[in-house]
C-alpha atoms as a PDB file:
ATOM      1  CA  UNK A   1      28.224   7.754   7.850  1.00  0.00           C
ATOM      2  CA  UNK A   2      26.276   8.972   4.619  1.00  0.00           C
ATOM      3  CA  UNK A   3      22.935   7.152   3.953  1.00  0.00           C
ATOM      4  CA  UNK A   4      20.948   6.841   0.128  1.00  0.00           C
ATOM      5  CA  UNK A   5      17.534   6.444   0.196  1.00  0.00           C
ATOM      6  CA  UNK A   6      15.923   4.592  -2.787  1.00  0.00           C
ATOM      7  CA  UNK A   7      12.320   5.088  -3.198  1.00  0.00           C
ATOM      8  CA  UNK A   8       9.212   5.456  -5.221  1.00  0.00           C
ATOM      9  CA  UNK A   9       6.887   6.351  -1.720  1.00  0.00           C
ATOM     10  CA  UNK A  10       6.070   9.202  -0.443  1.00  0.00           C
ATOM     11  CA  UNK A  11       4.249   8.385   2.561  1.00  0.00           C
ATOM     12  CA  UNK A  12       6.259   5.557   3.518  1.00  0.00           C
ATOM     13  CA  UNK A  13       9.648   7.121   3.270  1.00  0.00           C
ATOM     14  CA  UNK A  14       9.519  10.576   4.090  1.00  0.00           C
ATOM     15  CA  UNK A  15       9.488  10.255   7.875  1.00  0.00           C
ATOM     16  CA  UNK A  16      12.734   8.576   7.426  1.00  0.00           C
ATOM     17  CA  UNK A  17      14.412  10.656   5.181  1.00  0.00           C
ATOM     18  CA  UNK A  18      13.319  13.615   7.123  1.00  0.00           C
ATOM     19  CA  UNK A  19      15.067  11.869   9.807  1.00  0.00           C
ATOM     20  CA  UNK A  20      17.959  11.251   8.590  1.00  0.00           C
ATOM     21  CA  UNK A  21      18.421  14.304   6.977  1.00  0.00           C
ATOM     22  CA  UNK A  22      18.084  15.785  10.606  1.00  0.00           C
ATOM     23  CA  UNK A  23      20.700  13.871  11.595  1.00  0.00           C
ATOM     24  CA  UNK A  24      22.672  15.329   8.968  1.00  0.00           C
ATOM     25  CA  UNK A  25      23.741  11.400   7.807  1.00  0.00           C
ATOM     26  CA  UNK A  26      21.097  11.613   4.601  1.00  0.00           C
ATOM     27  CA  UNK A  27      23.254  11.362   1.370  1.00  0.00           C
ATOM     28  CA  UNK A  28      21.307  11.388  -1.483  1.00  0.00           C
ATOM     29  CA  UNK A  29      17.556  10.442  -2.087  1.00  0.00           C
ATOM     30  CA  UNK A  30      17.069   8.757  -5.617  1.00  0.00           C
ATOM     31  CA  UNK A  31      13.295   8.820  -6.989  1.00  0.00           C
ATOM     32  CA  UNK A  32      11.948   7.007 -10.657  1.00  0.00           C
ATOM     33  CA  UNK A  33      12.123  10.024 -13.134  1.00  0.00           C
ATOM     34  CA  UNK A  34       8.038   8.996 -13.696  1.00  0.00           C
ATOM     35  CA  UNK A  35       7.712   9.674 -10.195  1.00  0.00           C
ATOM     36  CA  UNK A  36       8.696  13.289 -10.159  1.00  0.00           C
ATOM     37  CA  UNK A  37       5.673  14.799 -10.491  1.00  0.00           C
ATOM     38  CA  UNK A  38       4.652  13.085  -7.393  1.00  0.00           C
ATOM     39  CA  UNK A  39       7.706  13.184  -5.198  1.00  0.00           C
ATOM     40  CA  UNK A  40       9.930  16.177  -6.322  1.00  0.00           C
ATOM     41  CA  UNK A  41       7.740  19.166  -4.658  1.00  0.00           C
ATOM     42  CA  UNK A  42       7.125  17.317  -1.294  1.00  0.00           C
ATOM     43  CA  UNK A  43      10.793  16.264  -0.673  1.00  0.00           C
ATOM     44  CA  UNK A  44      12.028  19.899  -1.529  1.00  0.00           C
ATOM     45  CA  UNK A  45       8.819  21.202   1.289  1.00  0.00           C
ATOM     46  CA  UNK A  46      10.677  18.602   3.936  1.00  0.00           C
ATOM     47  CA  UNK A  47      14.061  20.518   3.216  1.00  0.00           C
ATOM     48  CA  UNK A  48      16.167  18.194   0.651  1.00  0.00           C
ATOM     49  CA  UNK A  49      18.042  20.447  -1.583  1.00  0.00           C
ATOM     50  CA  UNK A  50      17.456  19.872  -5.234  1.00  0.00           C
ATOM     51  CA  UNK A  51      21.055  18.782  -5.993  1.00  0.00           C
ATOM     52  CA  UNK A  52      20.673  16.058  -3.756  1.00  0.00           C
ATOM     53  CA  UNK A  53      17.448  14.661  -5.084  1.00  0.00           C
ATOM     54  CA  UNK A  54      18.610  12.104  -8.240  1.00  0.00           C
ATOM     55  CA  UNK A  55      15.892  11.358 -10.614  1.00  0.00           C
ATOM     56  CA  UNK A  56      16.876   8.231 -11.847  1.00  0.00           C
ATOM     57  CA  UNK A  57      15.726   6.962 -15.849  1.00  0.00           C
ATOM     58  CA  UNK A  58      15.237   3.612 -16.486  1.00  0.00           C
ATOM     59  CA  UNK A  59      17.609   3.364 -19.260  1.00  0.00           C
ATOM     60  CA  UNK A  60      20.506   4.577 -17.115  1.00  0.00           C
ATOM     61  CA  UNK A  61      19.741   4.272 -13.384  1.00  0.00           C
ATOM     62  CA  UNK A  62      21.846   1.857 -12.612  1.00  0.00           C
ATOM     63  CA  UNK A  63      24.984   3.889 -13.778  1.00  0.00           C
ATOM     64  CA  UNK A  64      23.509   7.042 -12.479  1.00  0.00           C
ATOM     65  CA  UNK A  65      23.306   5.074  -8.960  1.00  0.00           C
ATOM     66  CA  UNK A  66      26.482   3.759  -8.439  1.00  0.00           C
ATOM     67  CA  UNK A  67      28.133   7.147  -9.612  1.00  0.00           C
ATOM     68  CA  UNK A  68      25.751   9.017  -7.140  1.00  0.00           C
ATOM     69  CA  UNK A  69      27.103   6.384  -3.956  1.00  0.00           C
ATOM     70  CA  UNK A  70      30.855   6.966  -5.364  1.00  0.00           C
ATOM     71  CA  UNK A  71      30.114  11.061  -5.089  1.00  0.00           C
ATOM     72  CA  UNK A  72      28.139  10.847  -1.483  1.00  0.00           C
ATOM     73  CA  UNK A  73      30.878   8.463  -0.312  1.00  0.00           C
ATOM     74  CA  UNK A  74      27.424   6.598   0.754  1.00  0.00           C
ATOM     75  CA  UNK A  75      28.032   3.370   3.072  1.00  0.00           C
ATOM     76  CA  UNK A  76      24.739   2.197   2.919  1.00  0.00           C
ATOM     77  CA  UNK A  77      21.383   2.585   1.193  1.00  0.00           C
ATOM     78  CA  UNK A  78      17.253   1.874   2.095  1.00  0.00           C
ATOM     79  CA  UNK A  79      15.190   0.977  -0.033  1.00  0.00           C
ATOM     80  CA  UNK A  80      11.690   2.096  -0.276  1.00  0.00           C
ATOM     81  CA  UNK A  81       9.367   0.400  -2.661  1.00  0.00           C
ATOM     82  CA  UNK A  82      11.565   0.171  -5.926  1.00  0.00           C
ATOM     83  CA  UNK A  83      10.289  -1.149  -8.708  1.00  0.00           C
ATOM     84  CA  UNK A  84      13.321  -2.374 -10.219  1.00  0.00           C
ATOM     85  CA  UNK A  85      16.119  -5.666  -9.902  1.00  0.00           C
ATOM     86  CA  UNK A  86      18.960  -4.599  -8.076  1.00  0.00           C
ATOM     87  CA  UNK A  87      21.566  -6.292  -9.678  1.00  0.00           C
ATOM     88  CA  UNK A  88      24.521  -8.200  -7.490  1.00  0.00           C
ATOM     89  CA  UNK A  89      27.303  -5.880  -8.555  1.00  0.00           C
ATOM     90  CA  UNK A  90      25.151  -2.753  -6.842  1.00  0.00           C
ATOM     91  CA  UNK A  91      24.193  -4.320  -4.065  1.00  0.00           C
ATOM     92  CA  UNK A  92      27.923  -5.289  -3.038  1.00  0.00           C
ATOM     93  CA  UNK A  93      29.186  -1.343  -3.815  1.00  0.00           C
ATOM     94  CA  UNK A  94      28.532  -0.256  -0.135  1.00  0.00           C
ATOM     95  CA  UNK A  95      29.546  -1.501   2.996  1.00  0.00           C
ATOM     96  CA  UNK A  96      26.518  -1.716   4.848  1.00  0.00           C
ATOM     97  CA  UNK A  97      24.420  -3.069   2.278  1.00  0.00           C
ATOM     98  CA  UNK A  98      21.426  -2.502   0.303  1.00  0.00           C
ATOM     99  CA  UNK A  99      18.967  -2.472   3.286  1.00  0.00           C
ATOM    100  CA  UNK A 100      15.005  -3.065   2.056  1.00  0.00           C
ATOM    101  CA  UNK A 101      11.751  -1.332   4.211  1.00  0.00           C
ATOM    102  CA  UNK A 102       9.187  -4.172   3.074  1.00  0.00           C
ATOM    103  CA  UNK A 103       5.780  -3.045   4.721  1.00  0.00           C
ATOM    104  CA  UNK A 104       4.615  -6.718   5.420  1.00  0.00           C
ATOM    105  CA  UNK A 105       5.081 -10.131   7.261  1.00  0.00           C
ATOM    106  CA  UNK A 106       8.327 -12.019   5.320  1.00  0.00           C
ATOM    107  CA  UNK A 107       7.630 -14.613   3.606  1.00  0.00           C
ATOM    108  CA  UNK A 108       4.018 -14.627   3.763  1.00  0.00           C
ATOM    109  CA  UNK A 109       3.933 -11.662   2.265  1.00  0.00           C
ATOM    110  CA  UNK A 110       6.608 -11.077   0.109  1.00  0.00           C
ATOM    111  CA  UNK A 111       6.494  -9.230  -3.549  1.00  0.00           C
ATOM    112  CA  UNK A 112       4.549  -6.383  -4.465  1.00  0.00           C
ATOM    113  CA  UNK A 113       2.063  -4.402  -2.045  1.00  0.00           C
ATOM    114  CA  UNK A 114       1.840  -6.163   0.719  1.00  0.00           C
ATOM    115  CA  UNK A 115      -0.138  -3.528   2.781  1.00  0.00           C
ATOM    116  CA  UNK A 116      -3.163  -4.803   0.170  1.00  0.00           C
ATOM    117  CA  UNK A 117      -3.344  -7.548   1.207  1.00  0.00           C
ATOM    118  CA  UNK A 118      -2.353  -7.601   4.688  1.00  0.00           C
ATOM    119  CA  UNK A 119      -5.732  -4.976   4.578  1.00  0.00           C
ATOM    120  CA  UNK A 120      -7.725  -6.929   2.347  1.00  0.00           C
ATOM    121  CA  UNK A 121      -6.992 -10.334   4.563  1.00  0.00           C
ATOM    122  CA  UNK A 122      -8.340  -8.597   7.372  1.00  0.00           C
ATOM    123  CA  UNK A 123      -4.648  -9.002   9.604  1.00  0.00           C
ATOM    124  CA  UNK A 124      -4.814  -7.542  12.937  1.00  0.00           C
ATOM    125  CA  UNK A 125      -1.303  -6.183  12.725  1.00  0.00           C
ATOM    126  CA  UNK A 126       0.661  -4.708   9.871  1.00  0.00           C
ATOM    127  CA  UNK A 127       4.378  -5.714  10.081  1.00  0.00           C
ATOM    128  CA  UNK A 128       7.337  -3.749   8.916  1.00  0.00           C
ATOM    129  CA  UNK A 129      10.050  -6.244   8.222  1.00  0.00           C
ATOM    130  CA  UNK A 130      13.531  -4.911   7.538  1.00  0.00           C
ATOM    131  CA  UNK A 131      16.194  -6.750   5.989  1.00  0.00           C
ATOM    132  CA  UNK A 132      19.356  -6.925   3.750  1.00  0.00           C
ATOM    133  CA  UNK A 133      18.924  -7.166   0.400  1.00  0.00           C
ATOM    134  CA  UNK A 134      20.277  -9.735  -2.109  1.00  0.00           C
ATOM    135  CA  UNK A 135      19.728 -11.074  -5.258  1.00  0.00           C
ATOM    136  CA  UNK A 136      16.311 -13.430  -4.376  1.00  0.00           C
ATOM    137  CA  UNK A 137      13.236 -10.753  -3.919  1.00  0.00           C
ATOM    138  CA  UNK A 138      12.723 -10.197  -0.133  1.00  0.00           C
ATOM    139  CA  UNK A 139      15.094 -13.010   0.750  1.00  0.00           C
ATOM    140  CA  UNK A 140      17.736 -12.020   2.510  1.00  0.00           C
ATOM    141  CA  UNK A 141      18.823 -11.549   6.327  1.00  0.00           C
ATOM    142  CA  UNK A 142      16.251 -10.059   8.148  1.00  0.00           C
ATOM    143  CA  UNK A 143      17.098  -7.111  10.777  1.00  0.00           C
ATOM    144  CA  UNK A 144      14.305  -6.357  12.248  1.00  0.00           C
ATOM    145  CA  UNK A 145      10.455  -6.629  12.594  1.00  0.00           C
ATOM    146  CA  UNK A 146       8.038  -3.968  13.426  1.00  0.00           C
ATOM    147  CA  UNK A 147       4.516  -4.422  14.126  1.00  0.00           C
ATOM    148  CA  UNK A 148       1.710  -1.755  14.244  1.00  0.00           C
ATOM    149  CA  UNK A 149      -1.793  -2.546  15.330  1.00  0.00           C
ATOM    150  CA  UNK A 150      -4.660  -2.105  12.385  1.00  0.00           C
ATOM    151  CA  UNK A 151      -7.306   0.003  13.160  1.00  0.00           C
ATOM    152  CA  UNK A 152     -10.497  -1.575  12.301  1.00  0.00           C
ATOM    153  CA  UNK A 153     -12.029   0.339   9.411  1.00  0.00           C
ATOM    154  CA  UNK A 154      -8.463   1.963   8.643  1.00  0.00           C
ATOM    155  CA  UNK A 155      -8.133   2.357   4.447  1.00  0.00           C
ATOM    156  CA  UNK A 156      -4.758   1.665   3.009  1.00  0.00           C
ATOM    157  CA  UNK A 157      -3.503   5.891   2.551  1.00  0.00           C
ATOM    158  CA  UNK A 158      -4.595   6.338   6.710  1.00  0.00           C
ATOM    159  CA  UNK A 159      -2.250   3.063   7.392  1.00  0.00           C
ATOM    160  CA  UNK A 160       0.953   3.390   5.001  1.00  0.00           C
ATOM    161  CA  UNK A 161       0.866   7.270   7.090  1.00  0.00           C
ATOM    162  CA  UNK A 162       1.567   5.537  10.044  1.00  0.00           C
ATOM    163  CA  UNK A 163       3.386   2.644   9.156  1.00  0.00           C
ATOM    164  CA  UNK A 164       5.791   5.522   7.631  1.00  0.00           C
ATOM    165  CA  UNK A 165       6.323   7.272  10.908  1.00  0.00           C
ATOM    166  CA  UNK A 166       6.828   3.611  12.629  1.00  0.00           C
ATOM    167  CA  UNK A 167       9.736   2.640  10.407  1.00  0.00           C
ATOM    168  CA  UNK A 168      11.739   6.012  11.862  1.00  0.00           C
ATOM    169  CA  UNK A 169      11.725   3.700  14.838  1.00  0.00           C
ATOM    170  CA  UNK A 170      14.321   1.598  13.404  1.00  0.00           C
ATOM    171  CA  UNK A 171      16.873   3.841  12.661  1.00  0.00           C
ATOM    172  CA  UNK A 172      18.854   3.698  16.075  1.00  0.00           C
ATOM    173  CA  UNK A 173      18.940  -0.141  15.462  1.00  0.00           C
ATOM    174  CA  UNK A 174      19.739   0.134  12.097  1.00  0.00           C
ATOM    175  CA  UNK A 175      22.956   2.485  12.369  1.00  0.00           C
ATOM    176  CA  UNK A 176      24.128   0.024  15.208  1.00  0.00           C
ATOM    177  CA  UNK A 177      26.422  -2.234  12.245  1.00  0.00           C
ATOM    178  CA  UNK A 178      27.000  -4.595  15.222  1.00  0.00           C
ATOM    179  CA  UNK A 179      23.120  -5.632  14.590  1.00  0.00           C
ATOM    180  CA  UNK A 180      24.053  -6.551  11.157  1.00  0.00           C
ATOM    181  CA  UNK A 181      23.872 -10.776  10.616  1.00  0.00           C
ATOM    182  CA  UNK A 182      26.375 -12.830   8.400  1.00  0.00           C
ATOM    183  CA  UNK A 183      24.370 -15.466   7.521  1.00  0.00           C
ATOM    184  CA  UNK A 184      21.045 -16.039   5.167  1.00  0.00           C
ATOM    185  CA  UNK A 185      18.003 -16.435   7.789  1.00  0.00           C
ATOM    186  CA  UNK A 186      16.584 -19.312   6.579  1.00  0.00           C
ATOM    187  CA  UNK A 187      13.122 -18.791   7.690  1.00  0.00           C
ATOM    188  CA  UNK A 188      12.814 -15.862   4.843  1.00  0.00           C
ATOM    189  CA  UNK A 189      13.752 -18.287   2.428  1.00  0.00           C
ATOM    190  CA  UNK A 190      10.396 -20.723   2.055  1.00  0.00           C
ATOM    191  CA  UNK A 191       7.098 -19.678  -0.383  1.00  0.00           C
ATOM    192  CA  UNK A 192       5.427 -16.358  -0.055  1.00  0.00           C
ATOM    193  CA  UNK A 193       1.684 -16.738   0.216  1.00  0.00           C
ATOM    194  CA  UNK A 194       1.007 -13.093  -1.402  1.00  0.00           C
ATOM    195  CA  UNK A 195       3.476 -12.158  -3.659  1.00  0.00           C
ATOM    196  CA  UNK A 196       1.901 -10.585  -6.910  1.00  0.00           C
ATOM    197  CA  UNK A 197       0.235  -6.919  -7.021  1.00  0.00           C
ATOM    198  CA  UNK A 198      -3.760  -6.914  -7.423  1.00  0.00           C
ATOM    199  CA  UNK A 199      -4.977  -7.559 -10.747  1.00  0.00           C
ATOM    200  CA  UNK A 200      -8.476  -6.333 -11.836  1.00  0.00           C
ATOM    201  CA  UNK A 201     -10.352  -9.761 -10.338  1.00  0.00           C
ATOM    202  CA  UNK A 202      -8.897  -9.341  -7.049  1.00  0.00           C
ATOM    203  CA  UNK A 203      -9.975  -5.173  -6.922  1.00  0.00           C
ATOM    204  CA  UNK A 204     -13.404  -6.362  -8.007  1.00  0.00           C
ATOM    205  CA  UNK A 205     -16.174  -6.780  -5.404  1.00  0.00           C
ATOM    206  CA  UNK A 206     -17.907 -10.728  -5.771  1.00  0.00           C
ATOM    207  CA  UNK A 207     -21.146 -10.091  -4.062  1.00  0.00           C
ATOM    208  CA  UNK A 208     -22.618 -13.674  -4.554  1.00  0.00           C
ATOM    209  CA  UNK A 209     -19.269 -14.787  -2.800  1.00  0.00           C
ATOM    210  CA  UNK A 210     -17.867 -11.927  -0.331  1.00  0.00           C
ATOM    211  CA  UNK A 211     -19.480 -11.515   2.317  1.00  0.00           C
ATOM    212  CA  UNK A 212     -20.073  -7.864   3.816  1.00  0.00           C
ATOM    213  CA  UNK A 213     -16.865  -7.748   5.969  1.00  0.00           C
ATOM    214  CA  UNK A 214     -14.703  -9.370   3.218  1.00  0.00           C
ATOM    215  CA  UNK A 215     -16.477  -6.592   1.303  1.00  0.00           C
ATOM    216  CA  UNK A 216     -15.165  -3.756   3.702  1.00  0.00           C
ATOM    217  CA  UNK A 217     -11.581  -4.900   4.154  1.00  0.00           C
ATOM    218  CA  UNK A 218     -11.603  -5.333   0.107  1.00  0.00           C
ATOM    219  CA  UNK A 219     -12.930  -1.350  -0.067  1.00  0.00           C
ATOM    220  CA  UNK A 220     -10.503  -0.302   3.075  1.00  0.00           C
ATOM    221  CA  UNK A 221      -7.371  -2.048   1.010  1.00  0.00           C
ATOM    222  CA  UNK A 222      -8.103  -0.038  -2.407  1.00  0.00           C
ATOM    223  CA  UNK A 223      -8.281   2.821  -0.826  1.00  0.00           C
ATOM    224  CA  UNK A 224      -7.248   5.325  -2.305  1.00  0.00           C
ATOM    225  CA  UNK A 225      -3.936   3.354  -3.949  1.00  0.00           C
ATOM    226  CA  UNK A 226      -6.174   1.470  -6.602  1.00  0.00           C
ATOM    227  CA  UNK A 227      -8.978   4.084  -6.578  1.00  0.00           C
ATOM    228  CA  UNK A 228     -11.505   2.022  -4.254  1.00  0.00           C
ATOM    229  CA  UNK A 229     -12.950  -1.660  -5.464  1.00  0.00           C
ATOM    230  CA  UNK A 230     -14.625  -1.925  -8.288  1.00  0.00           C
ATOM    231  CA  UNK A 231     -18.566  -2.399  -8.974  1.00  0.00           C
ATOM    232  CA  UNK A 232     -20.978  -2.408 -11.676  1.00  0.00           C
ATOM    233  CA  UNK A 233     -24.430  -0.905 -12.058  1.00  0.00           C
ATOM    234  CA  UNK A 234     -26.925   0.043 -14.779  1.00  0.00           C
ATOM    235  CA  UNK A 235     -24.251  -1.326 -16.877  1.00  0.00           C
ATOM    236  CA  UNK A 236     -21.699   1.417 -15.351  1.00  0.00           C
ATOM    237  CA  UNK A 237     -18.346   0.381 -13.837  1.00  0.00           C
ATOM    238  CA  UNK A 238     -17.528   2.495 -10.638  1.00  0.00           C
ATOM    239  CA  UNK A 239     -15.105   2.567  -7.879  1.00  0.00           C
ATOM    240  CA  UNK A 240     -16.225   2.203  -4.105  1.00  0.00           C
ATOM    241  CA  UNK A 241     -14.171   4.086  -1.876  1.00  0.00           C
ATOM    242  CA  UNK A 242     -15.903   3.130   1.724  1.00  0.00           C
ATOM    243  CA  UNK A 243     -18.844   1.464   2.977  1.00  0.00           C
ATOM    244  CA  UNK A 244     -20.069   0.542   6.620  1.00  0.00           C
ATOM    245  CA  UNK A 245     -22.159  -2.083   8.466  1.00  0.00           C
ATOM    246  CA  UNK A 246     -26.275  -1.330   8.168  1.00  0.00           C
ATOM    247  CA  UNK A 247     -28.803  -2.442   9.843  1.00  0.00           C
ATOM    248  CA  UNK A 248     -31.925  -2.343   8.018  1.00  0.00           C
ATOM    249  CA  UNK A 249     -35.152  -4.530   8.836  1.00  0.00           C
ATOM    250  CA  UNK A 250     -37.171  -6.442   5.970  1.00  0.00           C
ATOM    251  CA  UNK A 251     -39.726  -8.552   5.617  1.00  0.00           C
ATOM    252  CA  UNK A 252     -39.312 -12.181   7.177  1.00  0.00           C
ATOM    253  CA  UNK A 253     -40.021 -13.974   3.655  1.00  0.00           C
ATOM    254  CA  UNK A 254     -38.238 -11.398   1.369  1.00  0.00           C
ATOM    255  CA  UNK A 255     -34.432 -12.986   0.682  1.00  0.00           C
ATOM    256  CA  UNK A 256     -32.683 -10.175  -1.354  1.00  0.00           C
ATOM    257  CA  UNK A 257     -30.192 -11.570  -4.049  1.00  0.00           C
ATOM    258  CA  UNK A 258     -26.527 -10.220  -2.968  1.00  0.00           C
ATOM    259  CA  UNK A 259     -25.931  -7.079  -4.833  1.00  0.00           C
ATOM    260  CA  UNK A 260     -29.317  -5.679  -4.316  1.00  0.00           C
ATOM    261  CA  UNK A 261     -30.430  -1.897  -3.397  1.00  0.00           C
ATOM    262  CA  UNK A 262     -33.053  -2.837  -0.630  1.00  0.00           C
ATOM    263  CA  UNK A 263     -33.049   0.796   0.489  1.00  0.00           C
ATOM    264  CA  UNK A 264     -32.216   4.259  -1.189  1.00  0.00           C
ATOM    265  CA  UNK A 265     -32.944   7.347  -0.342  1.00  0.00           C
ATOM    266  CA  UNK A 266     -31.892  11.439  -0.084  1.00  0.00           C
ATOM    267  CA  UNK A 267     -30.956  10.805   4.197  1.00  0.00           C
ATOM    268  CA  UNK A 268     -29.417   7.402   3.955  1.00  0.00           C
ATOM    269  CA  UNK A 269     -28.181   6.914   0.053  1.00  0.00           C
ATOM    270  CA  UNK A 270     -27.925   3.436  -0.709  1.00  0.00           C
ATOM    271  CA  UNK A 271     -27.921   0.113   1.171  1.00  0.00           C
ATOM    272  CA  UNK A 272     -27.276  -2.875  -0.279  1.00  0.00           C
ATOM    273  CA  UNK A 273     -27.464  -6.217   0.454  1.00  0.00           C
ATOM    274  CA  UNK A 274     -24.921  -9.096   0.948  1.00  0.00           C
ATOM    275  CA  UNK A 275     -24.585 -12.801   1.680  1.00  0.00           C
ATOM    276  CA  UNK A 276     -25.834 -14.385   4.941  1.00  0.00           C
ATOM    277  CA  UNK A 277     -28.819 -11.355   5.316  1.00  0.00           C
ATOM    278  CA  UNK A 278     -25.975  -8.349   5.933  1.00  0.00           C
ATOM    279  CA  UNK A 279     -26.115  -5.254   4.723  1.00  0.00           C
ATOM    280  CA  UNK A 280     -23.807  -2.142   3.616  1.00  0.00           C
ATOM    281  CA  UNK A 281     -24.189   1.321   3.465  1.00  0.00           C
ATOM    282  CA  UNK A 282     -22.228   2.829   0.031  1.00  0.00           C
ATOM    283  CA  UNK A 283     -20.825   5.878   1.205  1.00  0.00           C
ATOM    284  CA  UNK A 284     -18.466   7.307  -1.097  1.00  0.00           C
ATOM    285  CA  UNK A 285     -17.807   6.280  -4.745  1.00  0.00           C
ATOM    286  CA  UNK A 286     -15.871   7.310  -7.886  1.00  0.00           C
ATOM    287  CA  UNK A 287     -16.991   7.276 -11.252  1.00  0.00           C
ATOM    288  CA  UNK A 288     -15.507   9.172 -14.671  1.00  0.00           C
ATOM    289  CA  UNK A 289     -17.710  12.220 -13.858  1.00  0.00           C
ATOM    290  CA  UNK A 290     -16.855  12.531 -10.404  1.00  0.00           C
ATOM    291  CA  UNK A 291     -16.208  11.655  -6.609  1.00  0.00           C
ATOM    292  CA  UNK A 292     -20.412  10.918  -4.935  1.00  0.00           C
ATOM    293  CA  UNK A 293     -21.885   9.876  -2.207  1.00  0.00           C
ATOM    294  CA  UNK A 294     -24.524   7.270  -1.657  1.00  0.00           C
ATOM    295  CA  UNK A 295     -27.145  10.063  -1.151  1.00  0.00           C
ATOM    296  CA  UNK A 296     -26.292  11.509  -4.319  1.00  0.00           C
ATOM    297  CA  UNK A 297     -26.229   8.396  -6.797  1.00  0.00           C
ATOM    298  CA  UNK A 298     -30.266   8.249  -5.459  1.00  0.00           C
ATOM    299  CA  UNK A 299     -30.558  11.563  -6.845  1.00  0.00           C
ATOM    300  CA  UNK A 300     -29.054  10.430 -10.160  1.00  0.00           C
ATOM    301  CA  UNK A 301     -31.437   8.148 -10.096  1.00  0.00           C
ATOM    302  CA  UNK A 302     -30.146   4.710  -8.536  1.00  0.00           C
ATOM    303  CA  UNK A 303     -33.518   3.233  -6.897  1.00  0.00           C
ATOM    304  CA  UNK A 304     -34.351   0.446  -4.354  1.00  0.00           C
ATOM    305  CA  UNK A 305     -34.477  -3.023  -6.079  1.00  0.00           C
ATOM    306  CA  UNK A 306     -31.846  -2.120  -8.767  1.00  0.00           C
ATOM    307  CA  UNK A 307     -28.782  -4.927  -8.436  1.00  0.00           C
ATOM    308  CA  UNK A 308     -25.179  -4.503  -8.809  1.00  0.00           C
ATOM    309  CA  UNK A 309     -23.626  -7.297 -11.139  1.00  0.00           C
ATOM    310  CA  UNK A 310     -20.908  -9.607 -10.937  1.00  0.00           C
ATOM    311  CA  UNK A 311     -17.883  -8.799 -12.978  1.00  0.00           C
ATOM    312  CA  UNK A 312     -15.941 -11.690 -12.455  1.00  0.00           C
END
């Protein structure tokens, strides 16, 4: 048995291919010719000869595809995180199906990036659900579920790593065909709850609404995918990449309005308060001049009392 592997991951597929390429059942591995840059080098430093690698242009890939599974003599293929409708005609030219790796609960969380929100939602689990693919986005027969426990405080790169080496699990039931159903499971068929990729509102921190853990999980889930959630201050947009829980006493009358620095200094950085009297500590940011850390942006001159604003 020869096995494709679709995908535009790195983290989330390589275990697998790595795995199957061990097994020496890995046909070819197909990749988005944008994505080259990103995926070539570290497929070639897991062992996957260049000739099998297919970079696949938008213009053509469906052709280039179906050529590639005619050449392998590929019976089935896994899918990864492509971006792109998979049109009936390719998903019938192999046996054992089109077989999709969706990193998230089906169909609460079907569509795009569902380890955001699963992060940003605060689950205690992330689920790996497996299932055939057909013409309805992440509709069709599921296979099999997975489940990995979130580690509080975990950031979105540290979780797709291990939800990556979890899906290897699922190979020995996968290459059982017996396991394979004949019929639509209806329960994947209802409304998804979250099934759109972040837009800039939903990356961008609310502080007279979130409160500090909705906050955290909102940092932890754009982290480092969407380059950390986004702030403003002194009338300059930048990216917060983690925070954590402070304590920090003040005086019984004195309310700060969310958003406020009540504390900054060269030992501690910044501290800032959030709704129902909670603080956070800023502890690493991005801005256009560079990666920072709390204790820095006081030295470039961020003070106690300054406020960060609401951008939507």
């Amino acid at each position: 048995m020869k096995i494709t592997v679709v995908c535009n991951s790195d983290s989330l597929a390589f275990p697998t291919i790595q795995a199957l390429h061990a097994q020496g059942i890995l046909g070819t591995v197909a990749i988005l010719e944008r994505s080259e840059k990103l995926l070539l080098g570290p497929l070639l430093a897991i062992g996957i000869a260049k000739e099998n690698v297919l970079r696949l242009n938008k213009g053509t890939w469906q052709h280039q595809l179906q050529q590639s599974l005619v050449a392998t003599g590929s019976e089935a293929v896994w899918v990864f995180g492509f971006p792109w409708m998979i049109p009936d005609h390719l998903l019938q030219a192999v046996p054992w199906h089109f077989i999709n790796f969706h990193f998230g609960e089906l169909p609460k969380y079907r569509g795009a990036d569902p380890i955001f929100w699963q992060l940003k939602n605060n689950e205690d689990v992330a689920t790996l659900t497996i299932h055939q693919m057909t013409a309805d986005i992440d509709a069709g027969p599921v296979l099999c579920k997975k489940q990995l426990q979130i580690i509080k405080g975990e950031n979105y790169g540290l979780l797709c790593q291990r939800l990556g080496f979890m899906a290897t699990e699922a190979i020995p039931e996968l290459l059982n065909k017996a396991d394979l159903p004949s019929a639509l499971d209806k329960s994947n068929a209802v409304a998804a709850l979250f099934d759109k990729k972040p837009d800039h509102n939903d990356l961008t921190i609310n502080w007279k609404l979130q409160s500090a853990d909705e906050i955290e999980w909102l940092v932890n889930a754009a982290n480092p995918k969407y380059d950390g959630a986004t702030a403003c201050i002194k009338n300059t947009e930048l990216r917060i990449l983690e925070v954590s829980p402070a304590e920090i006493q003040l005086q019984d009358e004195f309310r700060p309005e969310p958003g406020t620095i009540v504390y900054a200094d060269a030992l501690y950085g910044l501290i800032v308060a959030c709704i129902e009297n909670r603080f956070l500590k800023i502890n690493t940011v991005h801005m256009r001049e560079g990666y920072f850390s709390g204790s820095k942006l006081f030295h470039m001159g961020i003070q106690s009392g300054e406020k960060f604003i609401n951008l939507n």
